[in-house]
PDB file of N, CA and C in Angstrom:
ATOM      1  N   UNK A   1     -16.692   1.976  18.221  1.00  0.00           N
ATOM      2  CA  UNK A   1     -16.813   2.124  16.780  1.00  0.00           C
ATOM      3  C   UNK A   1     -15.763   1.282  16.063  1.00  0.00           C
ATOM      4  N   UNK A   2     -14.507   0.820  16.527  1.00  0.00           N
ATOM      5  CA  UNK A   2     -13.838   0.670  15.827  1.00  0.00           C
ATOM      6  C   UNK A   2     -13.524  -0.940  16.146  1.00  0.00           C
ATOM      7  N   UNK A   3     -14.545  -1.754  17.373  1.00  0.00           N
ATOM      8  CA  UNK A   3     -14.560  -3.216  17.192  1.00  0.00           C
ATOM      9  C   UNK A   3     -15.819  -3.200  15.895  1.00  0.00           C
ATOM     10  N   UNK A   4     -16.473  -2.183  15.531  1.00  0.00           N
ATOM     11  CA  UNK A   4     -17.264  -2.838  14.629  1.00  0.00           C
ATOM     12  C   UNK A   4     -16.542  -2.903  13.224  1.00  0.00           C
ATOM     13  N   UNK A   5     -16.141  -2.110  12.878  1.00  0.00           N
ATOM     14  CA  UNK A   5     -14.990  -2.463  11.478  1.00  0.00           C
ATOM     15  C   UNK A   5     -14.149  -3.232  11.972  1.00  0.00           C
ATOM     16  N   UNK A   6     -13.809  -4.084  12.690  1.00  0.00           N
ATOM     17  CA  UNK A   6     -12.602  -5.028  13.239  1.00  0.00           C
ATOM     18  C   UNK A   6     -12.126  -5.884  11.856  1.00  0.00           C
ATOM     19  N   UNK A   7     -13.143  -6.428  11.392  1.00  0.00           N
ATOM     20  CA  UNK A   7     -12.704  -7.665  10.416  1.00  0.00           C
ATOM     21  C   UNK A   7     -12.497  -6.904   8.953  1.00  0.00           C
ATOM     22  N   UNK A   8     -12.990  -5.936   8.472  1.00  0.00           N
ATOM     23  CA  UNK A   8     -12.632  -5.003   7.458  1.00  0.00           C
ATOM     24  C   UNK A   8     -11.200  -4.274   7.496  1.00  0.00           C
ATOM     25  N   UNK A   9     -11.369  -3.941   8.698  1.00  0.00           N
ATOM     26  CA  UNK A   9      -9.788  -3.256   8.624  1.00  0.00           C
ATOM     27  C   UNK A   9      -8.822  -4.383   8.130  1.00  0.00           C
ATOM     28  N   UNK A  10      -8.895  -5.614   9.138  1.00  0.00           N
ATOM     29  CA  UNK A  10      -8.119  -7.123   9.227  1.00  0.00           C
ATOM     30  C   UNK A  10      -8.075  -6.996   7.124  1.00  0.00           C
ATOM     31  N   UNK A  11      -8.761  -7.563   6.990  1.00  0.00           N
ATOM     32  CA  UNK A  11      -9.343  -7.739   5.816  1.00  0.00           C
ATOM     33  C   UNK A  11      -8.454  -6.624   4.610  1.00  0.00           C
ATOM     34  N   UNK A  12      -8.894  -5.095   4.671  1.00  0.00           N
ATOM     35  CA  UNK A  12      -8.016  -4.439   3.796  1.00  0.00           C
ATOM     36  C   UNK A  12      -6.637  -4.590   4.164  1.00  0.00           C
ATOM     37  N   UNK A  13      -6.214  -4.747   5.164  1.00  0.00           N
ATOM     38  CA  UNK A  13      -4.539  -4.234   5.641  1.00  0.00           C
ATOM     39  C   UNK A  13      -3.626  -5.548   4.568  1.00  0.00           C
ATOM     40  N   UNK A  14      -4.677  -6.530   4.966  1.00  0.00           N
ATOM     41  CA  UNK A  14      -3.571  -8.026   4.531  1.00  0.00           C
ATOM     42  C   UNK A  14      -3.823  -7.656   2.722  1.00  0.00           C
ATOM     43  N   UNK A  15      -5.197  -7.242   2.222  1.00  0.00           N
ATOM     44  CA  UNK A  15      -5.111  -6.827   0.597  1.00  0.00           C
ATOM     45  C   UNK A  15      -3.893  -6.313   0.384  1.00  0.00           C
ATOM     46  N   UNK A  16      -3.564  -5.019   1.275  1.00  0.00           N
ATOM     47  CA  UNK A  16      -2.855  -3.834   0.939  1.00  0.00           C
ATOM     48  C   UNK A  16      -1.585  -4.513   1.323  1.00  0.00           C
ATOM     49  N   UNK A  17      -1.152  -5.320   2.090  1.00  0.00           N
ATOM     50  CA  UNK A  17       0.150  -6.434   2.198  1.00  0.00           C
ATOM     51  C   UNK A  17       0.315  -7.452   1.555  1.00  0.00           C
ATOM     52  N   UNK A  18      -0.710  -8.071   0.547  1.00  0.00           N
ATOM     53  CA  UNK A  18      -0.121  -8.806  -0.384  1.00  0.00           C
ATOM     54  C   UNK A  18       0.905  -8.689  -1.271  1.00  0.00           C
ATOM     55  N   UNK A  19       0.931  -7.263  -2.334  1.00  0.00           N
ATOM     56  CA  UNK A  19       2.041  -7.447  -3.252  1.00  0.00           C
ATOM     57  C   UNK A  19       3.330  -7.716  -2.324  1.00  0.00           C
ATOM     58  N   UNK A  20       3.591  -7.629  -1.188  1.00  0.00           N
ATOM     59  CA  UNK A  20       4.463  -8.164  -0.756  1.00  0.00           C
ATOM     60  C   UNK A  20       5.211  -9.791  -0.839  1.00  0.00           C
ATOM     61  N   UNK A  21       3.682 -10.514  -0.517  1.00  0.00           N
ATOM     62  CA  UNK A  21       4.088 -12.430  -1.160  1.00  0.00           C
ATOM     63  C   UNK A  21       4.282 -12.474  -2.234  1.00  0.00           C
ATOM     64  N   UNK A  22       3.673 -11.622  -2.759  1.00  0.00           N
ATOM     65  CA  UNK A  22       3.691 -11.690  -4.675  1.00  0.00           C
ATOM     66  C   UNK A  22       5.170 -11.156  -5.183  1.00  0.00           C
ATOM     67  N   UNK A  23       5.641 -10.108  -4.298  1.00  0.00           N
ATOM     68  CA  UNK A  23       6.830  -9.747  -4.736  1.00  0.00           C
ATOM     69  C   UNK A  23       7.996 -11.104  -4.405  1.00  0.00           C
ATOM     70  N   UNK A  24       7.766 -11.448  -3.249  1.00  0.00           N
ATOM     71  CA  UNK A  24       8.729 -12.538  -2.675  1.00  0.00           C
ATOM     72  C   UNK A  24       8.721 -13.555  -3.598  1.00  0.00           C
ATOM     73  N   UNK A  25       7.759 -14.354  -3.753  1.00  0.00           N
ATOM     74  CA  UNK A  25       7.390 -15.247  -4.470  1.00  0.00           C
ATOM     75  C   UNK A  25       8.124 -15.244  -5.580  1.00  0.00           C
ATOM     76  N   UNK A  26       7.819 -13.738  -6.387  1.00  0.00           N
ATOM     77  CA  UNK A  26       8.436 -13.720  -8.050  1.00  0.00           C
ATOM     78  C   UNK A  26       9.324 -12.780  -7.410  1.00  0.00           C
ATOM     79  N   UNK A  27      10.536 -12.973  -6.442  1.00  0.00           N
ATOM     80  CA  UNK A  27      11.614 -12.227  -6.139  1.00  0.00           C
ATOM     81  C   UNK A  27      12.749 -12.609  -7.122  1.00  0.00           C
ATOM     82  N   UNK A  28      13.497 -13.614  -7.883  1.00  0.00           N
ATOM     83  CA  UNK A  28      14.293 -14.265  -8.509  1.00  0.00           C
ATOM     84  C   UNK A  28      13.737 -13.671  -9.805  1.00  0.00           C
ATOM     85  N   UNK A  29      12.374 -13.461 -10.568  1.00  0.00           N
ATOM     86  CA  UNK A  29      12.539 -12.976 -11.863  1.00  0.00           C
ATOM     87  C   UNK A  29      11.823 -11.517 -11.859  1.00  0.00           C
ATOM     88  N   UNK A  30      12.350 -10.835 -10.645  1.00  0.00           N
ATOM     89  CA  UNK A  30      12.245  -9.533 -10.871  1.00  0.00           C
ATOM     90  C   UNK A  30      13.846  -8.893 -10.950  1.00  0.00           C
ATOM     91  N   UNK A  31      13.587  -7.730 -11.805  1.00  0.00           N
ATOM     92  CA  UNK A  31      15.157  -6.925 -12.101  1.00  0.00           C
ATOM     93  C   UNK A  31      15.226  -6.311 -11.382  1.00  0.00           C
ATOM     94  N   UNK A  32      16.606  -5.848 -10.864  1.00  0.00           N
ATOM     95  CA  UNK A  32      17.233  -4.832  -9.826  1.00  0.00           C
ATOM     96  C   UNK A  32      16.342  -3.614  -9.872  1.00  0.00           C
ATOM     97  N   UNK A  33      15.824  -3.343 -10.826  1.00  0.00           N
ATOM     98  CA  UNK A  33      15.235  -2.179 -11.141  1.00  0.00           C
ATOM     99  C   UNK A  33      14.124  -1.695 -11.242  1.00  0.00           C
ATOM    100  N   UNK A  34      12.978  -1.526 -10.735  1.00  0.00           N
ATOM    101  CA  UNK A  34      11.606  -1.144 -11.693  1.00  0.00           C
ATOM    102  C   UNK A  34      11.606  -0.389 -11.676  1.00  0.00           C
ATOM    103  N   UNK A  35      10.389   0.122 -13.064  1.00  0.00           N
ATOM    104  CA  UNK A  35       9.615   1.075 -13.277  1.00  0.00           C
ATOM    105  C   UNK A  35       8.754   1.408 -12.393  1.00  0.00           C
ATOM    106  N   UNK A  36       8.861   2.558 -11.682  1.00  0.00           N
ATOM    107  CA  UNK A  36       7.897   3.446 -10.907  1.00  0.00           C
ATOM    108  C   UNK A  36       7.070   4.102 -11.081  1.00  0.00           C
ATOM    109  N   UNK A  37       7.160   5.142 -12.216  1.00  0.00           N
ATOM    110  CA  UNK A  37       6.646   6.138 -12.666  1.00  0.00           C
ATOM    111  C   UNK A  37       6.839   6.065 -14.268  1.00  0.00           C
ATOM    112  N   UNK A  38       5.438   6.422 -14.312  1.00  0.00           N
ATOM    113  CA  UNK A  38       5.367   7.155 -15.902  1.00  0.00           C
ATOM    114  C   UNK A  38       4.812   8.059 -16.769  1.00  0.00           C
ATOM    115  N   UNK A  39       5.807   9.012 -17.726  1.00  0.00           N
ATOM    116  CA  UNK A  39       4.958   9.919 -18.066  1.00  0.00           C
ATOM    117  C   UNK A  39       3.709   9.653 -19.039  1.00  0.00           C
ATOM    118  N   UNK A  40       3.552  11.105 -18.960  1.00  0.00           N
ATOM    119  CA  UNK A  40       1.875  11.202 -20.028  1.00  0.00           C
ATOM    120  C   UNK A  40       1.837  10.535 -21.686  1.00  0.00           C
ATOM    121  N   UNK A  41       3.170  10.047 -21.992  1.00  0.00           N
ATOM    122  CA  UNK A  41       3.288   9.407 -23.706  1.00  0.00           C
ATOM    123  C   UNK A  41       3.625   7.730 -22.880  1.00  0.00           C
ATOM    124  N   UNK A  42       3.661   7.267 -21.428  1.00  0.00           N
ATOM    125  CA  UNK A  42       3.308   6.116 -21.021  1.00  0.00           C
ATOM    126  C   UNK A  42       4.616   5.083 -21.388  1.00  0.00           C
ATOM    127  N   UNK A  43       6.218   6.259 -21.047  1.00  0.00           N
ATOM    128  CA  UNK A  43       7.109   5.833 -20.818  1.00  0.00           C
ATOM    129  C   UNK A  43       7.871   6.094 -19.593  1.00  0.00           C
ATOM    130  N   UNK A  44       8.002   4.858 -18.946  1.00  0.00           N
ATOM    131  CA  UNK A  44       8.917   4.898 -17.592  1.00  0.00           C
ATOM    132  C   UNK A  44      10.082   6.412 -17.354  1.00  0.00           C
ATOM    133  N   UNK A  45       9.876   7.276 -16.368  1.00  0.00           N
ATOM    134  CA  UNK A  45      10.732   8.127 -16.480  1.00  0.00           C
ATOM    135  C   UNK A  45      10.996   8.064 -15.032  1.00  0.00           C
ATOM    136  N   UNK A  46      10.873   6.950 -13.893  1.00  0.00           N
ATOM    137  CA  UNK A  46      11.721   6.879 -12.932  1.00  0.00           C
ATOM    138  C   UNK A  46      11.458   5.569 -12.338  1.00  0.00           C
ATOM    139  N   UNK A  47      12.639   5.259 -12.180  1.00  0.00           N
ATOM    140  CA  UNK A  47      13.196   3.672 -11.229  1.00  0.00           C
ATOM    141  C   UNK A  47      13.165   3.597  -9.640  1.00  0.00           C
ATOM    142  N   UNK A  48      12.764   2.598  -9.585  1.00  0.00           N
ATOM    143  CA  UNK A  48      13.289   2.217  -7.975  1.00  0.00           C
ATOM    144  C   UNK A  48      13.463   0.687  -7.716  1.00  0.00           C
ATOM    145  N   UNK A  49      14.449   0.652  -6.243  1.00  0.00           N
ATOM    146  CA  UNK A  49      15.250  -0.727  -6.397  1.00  0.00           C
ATOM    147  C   UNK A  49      13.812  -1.397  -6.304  1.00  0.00           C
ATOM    148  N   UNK A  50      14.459  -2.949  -6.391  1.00  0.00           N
ATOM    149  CA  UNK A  50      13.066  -4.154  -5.838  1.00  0.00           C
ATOM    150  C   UNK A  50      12.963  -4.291  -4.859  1.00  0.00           C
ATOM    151  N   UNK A  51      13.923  -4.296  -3.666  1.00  0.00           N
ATOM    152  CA  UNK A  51      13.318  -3.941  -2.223  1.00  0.00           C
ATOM    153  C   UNK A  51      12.606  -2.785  -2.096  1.00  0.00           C
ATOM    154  N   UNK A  52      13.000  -2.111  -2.158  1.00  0.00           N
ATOM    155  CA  UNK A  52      11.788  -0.859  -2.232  1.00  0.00           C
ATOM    156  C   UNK A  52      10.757  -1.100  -2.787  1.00  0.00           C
ATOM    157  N   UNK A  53      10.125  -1.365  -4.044  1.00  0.00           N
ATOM    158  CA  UNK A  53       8.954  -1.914  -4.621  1.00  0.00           C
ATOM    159  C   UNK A  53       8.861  -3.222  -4.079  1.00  0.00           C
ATOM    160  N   UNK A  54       9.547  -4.075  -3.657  1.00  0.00           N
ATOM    161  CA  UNK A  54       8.336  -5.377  -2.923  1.00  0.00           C
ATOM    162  C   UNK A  54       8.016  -5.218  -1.590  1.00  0.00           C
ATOM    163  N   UNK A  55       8.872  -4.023  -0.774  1.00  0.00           N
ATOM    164  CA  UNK A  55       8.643  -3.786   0.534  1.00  0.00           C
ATOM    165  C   UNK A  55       8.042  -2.513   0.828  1.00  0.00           C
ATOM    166  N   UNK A  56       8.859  -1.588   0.305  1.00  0.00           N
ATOM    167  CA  UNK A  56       8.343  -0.354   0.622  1.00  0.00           C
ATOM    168  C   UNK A  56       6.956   0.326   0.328  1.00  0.00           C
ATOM    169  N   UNK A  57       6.906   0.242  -0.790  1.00  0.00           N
ATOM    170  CA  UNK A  57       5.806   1.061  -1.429  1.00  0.00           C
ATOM    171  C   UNK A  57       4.661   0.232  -0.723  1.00  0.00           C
ATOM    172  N   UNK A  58       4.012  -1.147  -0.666  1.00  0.00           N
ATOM    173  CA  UNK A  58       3.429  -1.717   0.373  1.00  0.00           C
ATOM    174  C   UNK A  58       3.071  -1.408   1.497  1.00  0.00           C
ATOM    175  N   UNK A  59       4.262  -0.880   2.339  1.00  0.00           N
ATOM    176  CA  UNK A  59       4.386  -0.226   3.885  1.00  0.00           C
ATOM    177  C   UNK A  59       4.049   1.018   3.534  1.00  0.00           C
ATOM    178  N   UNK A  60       4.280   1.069   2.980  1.00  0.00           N
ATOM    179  CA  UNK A  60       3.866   3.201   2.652  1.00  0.00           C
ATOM    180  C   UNK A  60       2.305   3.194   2.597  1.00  0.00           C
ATOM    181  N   UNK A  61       1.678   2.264   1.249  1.00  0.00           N
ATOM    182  CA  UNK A  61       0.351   2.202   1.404  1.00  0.00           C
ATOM    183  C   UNK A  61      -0.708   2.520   2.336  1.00  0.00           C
ATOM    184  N   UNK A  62      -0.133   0.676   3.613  1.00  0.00           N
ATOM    185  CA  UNK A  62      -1.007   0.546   4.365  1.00  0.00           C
ATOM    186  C   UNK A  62      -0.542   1.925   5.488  1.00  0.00           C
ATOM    187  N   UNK A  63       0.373   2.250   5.526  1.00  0.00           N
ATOM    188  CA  UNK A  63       0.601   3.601   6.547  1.00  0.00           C
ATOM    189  C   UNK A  63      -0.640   4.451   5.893  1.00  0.00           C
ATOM    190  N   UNK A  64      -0.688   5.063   4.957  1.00  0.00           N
ATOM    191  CA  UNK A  64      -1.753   6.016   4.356  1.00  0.00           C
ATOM    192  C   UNK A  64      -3.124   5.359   4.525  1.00  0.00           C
ATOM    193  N   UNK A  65      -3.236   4.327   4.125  1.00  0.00           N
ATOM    194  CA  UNK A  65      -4.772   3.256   4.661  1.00  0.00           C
ATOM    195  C   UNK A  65      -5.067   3.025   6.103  1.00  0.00           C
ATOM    196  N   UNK A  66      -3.806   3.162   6.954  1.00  0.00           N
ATOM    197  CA  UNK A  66      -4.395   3.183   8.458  1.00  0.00           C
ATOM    198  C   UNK A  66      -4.481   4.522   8.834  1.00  0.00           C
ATOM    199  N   UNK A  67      -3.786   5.675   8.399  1.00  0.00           N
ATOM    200  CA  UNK A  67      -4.194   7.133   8.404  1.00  0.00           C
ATOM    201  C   UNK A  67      -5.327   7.870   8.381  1.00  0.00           C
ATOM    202  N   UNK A  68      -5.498   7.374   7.272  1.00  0.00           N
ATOM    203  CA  UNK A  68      -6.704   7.529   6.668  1.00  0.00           C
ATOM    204  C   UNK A  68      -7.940   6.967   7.595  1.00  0.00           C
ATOM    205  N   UNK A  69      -8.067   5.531   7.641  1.00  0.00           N
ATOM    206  CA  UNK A  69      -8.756   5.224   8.763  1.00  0.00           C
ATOM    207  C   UNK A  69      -8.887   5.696  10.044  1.00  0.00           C
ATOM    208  N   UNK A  70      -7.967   5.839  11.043  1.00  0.00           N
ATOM    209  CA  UNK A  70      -7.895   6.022  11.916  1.00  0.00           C
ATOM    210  C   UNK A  70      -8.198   7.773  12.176  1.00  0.00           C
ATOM    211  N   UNK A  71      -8.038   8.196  11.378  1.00  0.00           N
ATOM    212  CA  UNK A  71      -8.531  10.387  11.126  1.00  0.00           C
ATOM    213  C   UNK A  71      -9.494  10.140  10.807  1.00  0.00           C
ATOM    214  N   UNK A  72     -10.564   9.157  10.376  1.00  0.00           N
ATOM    215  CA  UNK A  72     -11.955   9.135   9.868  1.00  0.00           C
ATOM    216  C   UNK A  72     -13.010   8.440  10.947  1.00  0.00           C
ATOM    217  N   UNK A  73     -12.089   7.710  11.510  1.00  0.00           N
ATOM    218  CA  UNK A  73     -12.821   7.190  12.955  1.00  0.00           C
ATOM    219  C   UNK A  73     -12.863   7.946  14.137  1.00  0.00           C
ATOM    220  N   UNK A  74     -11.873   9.254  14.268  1.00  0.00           N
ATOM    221  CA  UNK A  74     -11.582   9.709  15.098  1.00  0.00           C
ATOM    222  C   UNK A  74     -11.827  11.547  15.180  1.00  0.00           C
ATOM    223  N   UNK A  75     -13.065  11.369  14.562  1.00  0.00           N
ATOM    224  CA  UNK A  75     -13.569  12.585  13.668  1.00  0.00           C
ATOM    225  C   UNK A  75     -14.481  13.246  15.109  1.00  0.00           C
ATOM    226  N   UNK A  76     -13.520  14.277  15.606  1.00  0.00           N
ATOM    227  CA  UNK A  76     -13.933  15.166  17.032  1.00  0.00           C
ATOM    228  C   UNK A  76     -15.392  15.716  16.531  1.00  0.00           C
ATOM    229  N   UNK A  77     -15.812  15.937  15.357  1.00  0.00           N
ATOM    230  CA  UNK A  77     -17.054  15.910  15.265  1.00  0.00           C
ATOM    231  C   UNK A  77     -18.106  15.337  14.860  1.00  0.00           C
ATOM    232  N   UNK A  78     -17.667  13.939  15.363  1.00  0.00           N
ATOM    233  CA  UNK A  78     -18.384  12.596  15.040  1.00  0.00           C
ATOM    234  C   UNK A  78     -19.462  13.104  13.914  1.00  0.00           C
ATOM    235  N   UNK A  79     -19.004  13.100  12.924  1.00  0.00           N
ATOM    236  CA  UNK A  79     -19.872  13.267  11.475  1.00  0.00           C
ATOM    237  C   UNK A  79     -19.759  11.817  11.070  1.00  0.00           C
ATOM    238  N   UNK A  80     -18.589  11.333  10.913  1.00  0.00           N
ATOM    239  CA  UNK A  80     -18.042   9.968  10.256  1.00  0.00           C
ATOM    240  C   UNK A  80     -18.306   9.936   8.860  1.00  0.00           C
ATOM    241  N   UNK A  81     -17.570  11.316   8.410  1.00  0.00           N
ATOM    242  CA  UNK A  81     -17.713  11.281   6.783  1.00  0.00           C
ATOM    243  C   UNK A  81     -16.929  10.201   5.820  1.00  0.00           C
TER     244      UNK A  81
END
């Protein structure tokens, strides 16, 4: 089952690892700081460094996107919901 999604998986993982080039790329005119979070009037009410947002949150993603995958492929009662 899971050589047949082969090139999809390939395919989302590198989506879900791009903001990473994008972060590198525009690494010099990003601030020490971003905005992470925001409340319901759609003002920033928490920060995190730029390594963390050009690296982390990325890696966190695709961890939850291969989770996710891999508990849905591996469904003991082959439903494959």
């Amino acid at each position: 089952m899971m050589k047949k999604y082969k090139k999809q998986l390939i395919l989302s993982s590198i989506v879900t690892l791009l903001p990473i080039l994008i972060g590198l790329f525009l690494w010099n005119r990003l601030p020490d700081t971003i905005a992470t979070h925001f409340g319901s009037d759609n003002v920033a009410n928490d920060w995190s460094s730029k390594p963390f947002v050009v690296f982390g949150l990325p890696l966190i993603l695709l961890g939850i996107h291969l989770f996710c995958l891999f508990t849905t492929m591996n469904d003991p009662k082959k439903k494959h919901q």
